[in-house]
N, C-alpha and C. Protein backbone atom coordinates (compact mmCIF):
# COMPACT_ATOMS: atom_id res chain seq x y z
N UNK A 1 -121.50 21.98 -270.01
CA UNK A 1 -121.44 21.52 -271.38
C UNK A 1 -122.37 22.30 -272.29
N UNK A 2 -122.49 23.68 -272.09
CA UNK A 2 -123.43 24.38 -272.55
C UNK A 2 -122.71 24.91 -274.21
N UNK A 3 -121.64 24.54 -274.19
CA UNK A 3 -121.21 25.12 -275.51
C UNK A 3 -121.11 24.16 -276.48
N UNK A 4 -121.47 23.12 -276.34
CA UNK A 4 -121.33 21.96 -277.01
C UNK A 4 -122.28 21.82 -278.35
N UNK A 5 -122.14 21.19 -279.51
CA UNK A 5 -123.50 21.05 -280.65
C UNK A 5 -123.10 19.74 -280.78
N UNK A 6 -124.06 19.11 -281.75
CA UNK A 6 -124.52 17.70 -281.82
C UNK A 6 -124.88 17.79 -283.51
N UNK A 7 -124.37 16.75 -283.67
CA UNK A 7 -124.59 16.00 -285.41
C UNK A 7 -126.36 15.38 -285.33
N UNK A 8 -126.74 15.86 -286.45
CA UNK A 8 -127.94 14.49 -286.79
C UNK A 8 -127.94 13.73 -287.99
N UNK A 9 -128.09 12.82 -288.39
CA UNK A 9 -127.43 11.91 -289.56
C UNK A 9 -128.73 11.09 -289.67
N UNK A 10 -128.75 10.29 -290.48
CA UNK A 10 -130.06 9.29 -291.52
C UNK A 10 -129.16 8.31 -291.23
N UNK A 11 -129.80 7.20 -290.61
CA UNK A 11 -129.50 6.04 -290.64
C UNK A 11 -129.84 5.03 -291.90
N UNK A 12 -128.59 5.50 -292.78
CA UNK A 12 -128.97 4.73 -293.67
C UNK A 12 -128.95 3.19 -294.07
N UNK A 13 -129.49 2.40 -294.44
CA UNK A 13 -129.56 0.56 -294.09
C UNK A 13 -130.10 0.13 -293.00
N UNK A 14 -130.17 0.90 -292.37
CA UNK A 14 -131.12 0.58 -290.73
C UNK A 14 -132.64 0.61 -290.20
N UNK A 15 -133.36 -0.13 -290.44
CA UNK A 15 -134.58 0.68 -289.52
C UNK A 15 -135.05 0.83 -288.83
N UNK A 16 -134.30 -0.36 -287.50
CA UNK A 16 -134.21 0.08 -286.07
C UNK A 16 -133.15 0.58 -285.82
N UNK A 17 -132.94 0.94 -284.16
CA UNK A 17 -131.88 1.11 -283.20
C UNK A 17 -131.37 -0.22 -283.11
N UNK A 18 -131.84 -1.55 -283.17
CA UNK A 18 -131.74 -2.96 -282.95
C UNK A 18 -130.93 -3.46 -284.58
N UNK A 19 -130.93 -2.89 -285.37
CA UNK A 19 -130.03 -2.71 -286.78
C UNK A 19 -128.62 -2.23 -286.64
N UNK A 20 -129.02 -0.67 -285.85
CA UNK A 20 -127.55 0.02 -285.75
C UNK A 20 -126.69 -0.95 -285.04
N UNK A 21 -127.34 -1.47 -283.69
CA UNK A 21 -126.39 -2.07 -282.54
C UNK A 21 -125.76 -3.09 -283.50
N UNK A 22 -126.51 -4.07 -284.21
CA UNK A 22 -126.08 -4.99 -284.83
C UNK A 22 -125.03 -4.82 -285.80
N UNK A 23 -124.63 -4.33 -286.38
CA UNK A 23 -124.04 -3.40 -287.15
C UNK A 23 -122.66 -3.03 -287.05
N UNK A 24 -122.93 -2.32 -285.82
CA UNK A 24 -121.82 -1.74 -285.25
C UNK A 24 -120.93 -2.93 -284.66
N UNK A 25 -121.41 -3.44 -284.16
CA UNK A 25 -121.26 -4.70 -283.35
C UNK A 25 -120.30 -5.95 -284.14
N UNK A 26 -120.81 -6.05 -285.34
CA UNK A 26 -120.52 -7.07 -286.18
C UNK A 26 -119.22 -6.44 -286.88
N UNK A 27 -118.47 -5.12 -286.90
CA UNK A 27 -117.73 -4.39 -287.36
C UNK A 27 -116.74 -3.73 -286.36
N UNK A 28 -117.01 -4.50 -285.25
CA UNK A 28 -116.06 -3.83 -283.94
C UNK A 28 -114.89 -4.71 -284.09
N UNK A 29 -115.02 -5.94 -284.58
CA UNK A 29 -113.76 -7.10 -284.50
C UNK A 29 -112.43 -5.99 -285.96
N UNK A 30 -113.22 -5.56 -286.29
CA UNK A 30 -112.15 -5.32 -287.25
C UNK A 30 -111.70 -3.79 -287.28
N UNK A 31 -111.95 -3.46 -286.30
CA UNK A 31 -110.56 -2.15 -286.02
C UNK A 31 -110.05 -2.61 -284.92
N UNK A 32 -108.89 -1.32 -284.57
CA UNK A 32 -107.76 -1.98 -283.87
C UNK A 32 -108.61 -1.69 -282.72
N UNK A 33 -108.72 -0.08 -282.43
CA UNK A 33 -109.54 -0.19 -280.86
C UNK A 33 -110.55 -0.36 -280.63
N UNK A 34 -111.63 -1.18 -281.49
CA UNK A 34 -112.75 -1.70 -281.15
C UNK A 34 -113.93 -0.70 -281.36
N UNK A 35 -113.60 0.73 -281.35
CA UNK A 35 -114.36 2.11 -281.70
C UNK A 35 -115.58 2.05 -282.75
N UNK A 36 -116.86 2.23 -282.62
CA UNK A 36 -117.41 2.45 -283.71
C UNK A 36 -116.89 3.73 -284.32
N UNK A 37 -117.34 3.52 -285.83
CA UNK A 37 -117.52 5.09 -286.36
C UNK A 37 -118.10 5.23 -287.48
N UNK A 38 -118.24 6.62 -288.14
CA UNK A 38 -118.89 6.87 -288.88
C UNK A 38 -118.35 7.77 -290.24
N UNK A 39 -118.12 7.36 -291.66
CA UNK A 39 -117.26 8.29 -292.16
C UNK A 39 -118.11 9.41 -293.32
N UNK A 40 -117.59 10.27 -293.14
CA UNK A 40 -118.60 11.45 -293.71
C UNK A 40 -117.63 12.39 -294.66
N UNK A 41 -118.00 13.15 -295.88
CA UNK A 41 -117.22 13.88 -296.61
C UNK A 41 -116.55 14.71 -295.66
N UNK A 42 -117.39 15.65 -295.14
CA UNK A 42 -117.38 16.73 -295.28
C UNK A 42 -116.65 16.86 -293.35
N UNK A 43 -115.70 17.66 -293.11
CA UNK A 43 -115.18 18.00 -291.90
C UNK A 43 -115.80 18.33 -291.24
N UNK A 44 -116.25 18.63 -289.84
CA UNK A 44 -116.91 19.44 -288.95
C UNK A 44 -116.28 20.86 -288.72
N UNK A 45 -117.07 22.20 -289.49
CA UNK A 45 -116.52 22.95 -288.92
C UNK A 45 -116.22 23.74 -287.61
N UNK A 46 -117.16 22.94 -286.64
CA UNK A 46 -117.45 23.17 -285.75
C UNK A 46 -117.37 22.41 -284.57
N UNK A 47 -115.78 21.63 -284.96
CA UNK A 47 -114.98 20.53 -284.34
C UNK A 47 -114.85 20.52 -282.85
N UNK A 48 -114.18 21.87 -282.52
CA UNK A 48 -114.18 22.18 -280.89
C UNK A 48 -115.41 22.13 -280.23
N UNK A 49 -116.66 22.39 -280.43
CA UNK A 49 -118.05 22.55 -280.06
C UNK A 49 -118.46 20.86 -279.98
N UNK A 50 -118.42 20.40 -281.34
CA UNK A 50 -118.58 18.97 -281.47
C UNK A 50 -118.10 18.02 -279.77
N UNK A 51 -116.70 18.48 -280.03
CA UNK A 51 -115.91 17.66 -279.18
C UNK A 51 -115.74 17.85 -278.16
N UNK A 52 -116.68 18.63 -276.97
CA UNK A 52 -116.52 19.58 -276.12
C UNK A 52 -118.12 18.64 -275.75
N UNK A 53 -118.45 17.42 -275.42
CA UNK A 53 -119.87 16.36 -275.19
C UNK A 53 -121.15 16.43 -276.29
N UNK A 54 -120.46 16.89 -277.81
CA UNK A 54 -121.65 16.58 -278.93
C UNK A 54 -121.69 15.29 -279.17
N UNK A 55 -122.71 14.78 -279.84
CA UNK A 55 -123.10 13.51 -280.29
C UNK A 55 -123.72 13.51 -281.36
N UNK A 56 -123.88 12.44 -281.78
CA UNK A 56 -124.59 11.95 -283.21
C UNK A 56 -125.70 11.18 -283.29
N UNK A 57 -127.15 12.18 -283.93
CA UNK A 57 -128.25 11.76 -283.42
C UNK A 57 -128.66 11.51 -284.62
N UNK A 58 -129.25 9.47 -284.78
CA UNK A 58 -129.41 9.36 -285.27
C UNK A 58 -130.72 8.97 -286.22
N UNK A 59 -131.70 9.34 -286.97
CA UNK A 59 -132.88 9.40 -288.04
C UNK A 59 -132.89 8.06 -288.56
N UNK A 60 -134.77 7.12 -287.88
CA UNK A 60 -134.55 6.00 -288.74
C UNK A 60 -135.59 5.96 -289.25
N UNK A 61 -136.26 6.05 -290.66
CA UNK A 61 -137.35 6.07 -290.84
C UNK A 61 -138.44 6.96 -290.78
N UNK A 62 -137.60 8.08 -290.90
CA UNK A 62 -138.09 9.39 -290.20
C UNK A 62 -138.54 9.97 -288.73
N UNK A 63 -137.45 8.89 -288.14
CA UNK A 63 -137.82 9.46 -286.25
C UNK A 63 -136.39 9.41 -285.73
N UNK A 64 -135.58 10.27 -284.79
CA UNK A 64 -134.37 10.57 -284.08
C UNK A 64 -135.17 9.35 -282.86
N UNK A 65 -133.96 8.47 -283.37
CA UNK A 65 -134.56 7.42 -281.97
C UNK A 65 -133.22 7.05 -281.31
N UNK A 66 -132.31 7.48 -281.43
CA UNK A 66 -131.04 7.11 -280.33
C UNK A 66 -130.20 8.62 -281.27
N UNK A 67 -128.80 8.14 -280.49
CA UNK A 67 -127.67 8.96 -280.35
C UNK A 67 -126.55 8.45 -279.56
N UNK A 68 -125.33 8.61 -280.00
CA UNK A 68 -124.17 7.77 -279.65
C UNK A 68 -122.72 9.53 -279.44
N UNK A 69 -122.19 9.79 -278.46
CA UNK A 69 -121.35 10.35 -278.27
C UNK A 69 -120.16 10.23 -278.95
N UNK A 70 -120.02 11.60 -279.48
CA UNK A 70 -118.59 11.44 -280.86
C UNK A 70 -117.45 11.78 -279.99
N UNK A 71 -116.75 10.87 -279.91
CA UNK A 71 -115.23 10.31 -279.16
C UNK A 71 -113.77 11.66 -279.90
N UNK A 72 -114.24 11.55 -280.88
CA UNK A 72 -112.98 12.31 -282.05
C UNK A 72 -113.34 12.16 -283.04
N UNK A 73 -112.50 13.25 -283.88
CA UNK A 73 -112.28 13.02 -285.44
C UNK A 73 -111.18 12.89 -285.72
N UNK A 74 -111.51 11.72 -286.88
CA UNK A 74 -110.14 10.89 -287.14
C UNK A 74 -110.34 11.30 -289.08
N UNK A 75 -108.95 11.68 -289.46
CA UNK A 75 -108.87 11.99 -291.16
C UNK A 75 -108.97 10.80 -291.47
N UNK A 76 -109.28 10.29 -292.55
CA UNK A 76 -109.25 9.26 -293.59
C UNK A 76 -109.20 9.78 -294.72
N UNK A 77 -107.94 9.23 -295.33
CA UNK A 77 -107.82 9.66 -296.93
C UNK A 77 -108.11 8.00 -297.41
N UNK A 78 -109.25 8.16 -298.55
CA UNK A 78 -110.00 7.48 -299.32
C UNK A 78 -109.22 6.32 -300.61
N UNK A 79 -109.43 5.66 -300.99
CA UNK A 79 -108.50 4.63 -302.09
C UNK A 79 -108.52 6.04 -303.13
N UNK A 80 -109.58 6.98 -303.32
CA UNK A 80 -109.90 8.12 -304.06
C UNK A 80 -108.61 9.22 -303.87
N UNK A 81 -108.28 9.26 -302.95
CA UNK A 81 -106.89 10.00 -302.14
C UNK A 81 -107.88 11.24 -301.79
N UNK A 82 -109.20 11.13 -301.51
CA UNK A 82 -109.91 12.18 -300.98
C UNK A 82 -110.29 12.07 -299.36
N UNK A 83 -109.43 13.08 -298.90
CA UNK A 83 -110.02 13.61 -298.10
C UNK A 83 -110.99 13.27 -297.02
N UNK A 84 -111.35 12.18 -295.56
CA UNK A 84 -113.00 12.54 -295.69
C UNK A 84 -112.90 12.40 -293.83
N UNK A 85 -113.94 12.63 -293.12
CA UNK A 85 -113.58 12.66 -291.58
C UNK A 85 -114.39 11.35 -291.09
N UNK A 86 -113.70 10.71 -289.89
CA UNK A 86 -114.15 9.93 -289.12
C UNK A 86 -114.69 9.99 -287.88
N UNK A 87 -116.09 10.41 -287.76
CA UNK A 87 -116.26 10.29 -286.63
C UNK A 87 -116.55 9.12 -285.45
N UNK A 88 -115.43 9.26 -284.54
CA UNK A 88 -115.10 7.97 -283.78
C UNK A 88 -116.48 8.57 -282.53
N UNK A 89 -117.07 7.17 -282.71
CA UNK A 89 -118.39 7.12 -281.50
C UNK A 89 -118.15 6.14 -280.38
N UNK A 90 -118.65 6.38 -278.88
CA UNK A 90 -118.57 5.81 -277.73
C UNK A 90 -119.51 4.81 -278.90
N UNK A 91 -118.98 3.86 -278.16
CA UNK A 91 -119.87 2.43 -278.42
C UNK A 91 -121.26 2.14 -277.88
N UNK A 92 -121.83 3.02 -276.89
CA UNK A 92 -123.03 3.22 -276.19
C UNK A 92 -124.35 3.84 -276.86
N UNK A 93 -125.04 3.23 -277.79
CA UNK A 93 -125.73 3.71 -278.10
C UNK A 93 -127.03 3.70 -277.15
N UNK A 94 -127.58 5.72 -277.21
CA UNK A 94 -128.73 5.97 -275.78
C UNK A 94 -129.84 5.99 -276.52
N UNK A 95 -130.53 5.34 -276.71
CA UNK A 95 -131.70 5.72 -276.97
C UNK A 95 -132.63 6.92 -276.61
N UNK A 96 -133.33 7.64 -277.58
CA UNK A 96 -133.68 8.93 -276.84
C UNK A 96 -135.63 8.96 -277.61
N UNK A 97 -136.39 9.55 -276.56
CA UNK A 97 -137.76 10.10 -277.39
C UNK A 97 -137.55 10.52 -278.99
N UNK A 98 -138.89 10.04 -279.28
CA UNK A 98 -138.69 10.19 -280.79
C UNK A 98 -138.88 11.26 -281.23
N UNK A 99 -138.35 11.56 -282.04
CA UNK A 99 -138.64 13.29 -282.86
C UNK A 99 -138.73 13.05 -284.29
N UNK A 100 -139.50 13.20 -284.73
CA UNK A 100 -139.90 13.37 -286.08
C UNK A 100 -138.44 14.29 -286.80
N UNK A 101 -138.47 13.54 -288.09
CA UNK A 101 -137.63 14.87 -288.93
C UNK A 101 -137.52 14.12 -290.18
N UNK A 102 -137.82 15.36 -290.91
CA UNK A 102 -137.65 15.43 -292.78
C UNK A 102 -136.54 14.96 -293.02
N UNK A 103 -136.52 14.42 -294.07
CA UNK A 103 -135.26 13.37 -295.18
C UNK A 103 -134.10 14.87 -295.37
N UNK A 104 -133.19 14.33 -295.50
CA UNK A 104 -131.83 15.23 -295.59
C UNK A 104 -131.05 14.80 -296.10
N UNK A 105 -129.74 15.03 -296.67
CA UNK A 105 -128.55 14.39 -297.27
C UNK A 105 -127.40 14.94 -296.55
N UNK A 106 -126.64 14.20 -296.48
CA UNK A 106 -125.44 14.47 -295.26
C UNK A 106 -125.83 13.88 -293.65
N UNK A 107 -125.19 15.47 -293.09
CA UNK A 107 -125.71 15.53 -291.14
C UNK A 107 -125.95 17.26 -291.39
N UNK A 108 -126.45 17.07 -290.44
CA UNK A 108 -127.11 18.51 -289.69
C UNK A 108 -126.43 18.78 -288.46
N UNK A 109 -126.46 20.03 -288.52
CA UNK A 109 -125.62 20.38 -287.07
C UNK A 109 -127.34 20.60 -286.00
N UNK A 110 -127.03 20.12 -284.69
CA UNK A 110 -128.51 20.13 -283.94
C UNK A 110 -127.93 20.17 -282.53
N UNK A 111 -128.77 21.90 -282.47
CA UNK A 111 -128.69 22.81 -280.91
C UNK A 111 -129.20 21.70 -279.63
N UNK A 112 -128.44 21.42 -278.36
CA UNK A 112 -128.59 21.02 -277.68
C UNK A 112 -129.60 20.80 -277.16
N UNK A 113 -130.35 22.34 -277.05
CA UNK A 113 -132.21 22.46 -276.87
C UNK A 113 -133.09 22.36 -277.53
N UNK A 114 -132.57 21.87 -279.19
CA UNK A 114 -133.75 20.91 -280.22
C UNK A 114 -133.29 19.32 -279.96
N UNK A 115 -132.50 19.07 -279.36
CA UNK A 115 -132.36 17.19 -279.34
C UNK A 115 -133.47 16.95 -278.19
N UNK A 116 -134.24 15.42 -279.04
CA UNK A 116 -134.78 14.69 -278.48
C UNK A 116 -134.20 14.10 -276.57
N UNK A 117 -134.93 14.31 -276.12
CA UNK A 117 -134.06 14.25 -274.62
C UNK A 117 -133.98 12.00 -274.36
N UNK A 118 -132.95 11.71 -274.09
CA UNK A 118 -132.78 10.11 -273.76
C UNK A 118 -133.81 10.03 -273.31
N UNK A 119 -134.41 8.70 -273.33
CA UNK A 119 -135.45 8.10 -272.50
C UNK A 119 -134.60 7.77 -271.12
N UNK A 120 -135.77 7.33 -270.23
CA UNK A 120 -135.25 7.14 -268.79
C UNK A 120 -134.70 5.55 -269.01
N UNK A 121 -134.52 5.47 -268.41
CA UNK A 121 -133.92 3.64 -268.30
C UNK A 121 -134.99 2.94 -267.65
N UNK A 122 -135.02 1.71 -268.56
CA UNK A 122 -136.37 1.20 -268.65
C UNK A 122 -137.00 1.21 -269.43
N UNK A 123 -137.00 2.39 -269.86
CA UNK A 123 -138.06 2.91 -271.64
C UNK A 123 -137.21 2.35 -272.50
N UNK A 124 -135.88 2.11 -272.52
CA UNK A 124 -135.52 1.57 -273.96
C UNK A 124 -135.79 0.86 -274.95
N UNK A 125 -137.36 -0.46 -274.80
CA UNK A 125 -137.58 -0.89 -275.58
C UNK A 125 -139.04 -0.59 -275.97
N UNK A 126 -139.33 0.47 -275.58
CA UNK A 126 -140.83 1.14 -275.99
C UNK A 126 -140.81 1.58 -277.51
N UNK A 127 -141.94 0.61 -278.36
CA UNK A 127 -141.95 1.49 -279.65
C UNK A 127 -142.10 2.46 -279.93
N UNK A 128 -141.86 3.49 -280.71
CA UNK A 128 -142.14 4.44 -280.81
C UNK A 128 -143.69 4.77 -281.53
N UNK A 129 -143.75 5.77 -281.41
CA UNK A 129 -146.15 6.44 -281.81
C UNK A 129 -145.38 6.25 -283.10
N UNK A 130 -146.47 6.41 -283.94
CA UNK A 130 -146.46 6.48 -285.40
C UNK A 130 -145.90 7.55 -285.86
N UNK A 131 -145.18 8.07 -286.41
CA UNK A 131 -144.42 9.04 -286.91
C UNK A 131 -145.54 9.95 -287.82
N UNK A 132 -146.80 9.99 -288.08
CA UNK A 132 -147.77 10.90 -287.95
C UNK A 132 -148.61 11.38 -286.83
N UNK A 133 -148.18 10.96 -285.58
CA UNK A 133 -148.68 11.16 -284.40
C UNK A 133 -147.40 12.05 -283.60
N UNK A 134 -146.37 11.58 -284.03
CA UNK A 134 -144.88 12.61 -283.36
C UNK A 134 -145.28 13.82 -284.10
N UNK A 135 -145.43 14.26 -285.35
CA UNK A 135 -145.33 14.93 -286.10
C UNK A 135 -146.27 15.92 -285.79
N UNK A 136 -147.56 15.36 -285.35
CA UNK A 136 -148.45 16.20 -285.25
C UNK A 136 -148.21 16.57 -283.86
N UNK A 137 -148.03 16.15 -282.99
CA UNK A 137 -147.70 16.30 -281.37
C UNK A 137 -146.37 17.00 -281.75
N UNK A 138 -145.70 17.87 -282.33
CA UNK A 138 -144.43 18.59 -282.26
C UNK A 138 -144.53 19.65 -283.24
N UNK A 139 -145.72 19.37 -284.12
CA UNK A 139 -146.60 20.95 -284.40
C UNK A 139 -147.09 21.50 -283.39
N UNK A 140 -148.01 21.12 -282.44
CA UNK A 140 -148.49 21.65 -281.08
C UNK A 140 -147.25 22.35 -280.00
N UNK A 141 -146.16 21.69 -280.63
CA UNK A 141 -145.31 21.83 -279.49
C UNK A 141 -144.87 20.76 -278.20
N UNK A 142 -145.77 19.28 -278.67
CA UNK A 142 -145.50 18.27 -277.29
C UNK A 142 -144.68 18.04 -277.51
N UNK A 143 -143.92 17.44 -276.63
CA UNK A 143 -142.58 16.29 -277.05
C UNK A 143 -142.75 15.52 -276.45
C-alpha cells in the first residue's frame, strides 16, 4: 500500500474524537447504507492514490488525533446544482498519536510517512500532551 495518500481535514464543530463518534453516529440512521461521510467542494485529484488504503486524518483543536479510512467517492450535486464530492468513510474511527498542525481551510493531501502513526490498542483513551508540548517535541523531531 505504498502508493497510497491520505486527506487531512479540521474537524470542524468537534473538539474531541468523542464529538466526531457522536456525530457520526447520530447521522448513520439516515442514509441508506449506514456509511459515514464527509462532503467537500473540491474533487480529489488524486482519487486512485486516495482509494488504493488513504484515509482522512482528522485536526481537533490543533492536534491530528484519529483518522477514519475513505471507502469511495461519491458526486453530490448540491440544491446549488454545484458540483461537490463525498467522501464515503469506514465507520471505524482509529485513533492515532497526536501531531500538532496549523489551521487550514479545506483538506490537505498527507504523505503516508508524515501521518501520525495509530495508537496501540489500549491507548485509545489517553489524553493527549498539551499541544505546546507536541509542537515543541516535533520541532526536535520526537513523535
Amino acid at each position: 500500500m505504498a502508493d497510497h495518500i491520505n486527506l487531512v481535514k479540521l474537524c470542524v464543530g468537534a473538539d474531541r474524537v468523542e464529538d466526531l463518534i457522536a456525530w457520526q453516529e447520530s447521522r448513520a440512521a439516515t442514509r441508506a447504507d449506514g456509511l459515514p461521510y464527509h462532503i467537500t467542494r473540491m474533487w480529489p485529484k488524486r482519487e486512485d492514490e486516495l482509494l488504493d488504503g488513504g484515509s482522512l486524518y482528522w485536526v481537533f483543536k490543533g492536534l491530528t488525533l484519529a483518522r477514519q479510512r475513505i471507502l469511495r467517492l461519491d458526486e453530490r450535486i448540491g440544491d446549488d446544482s454545484i458540483r461537490r464530492c463525498a467522501l464515503i468513510l469506514d465507520p471505524e474511527i482509529v485513533r492515532t498519536e497526536a501531531q500538532p498542525r496549523r489551521a487550514f481551510q479545506g483538506w490537505r493531501y498527507l504523505a503516508p510517512a508524515d501521518a501520525p502513526r495509530d495508537l496501540p490498542k489500549g491507548r485509545e483513551r489517553e489524553d493527549p500532551l498539551p499541544a505546546s508540548l507536541l509542537a515543541a517535541l516535533a520541532e526536535l523531531g520526537v513523535r
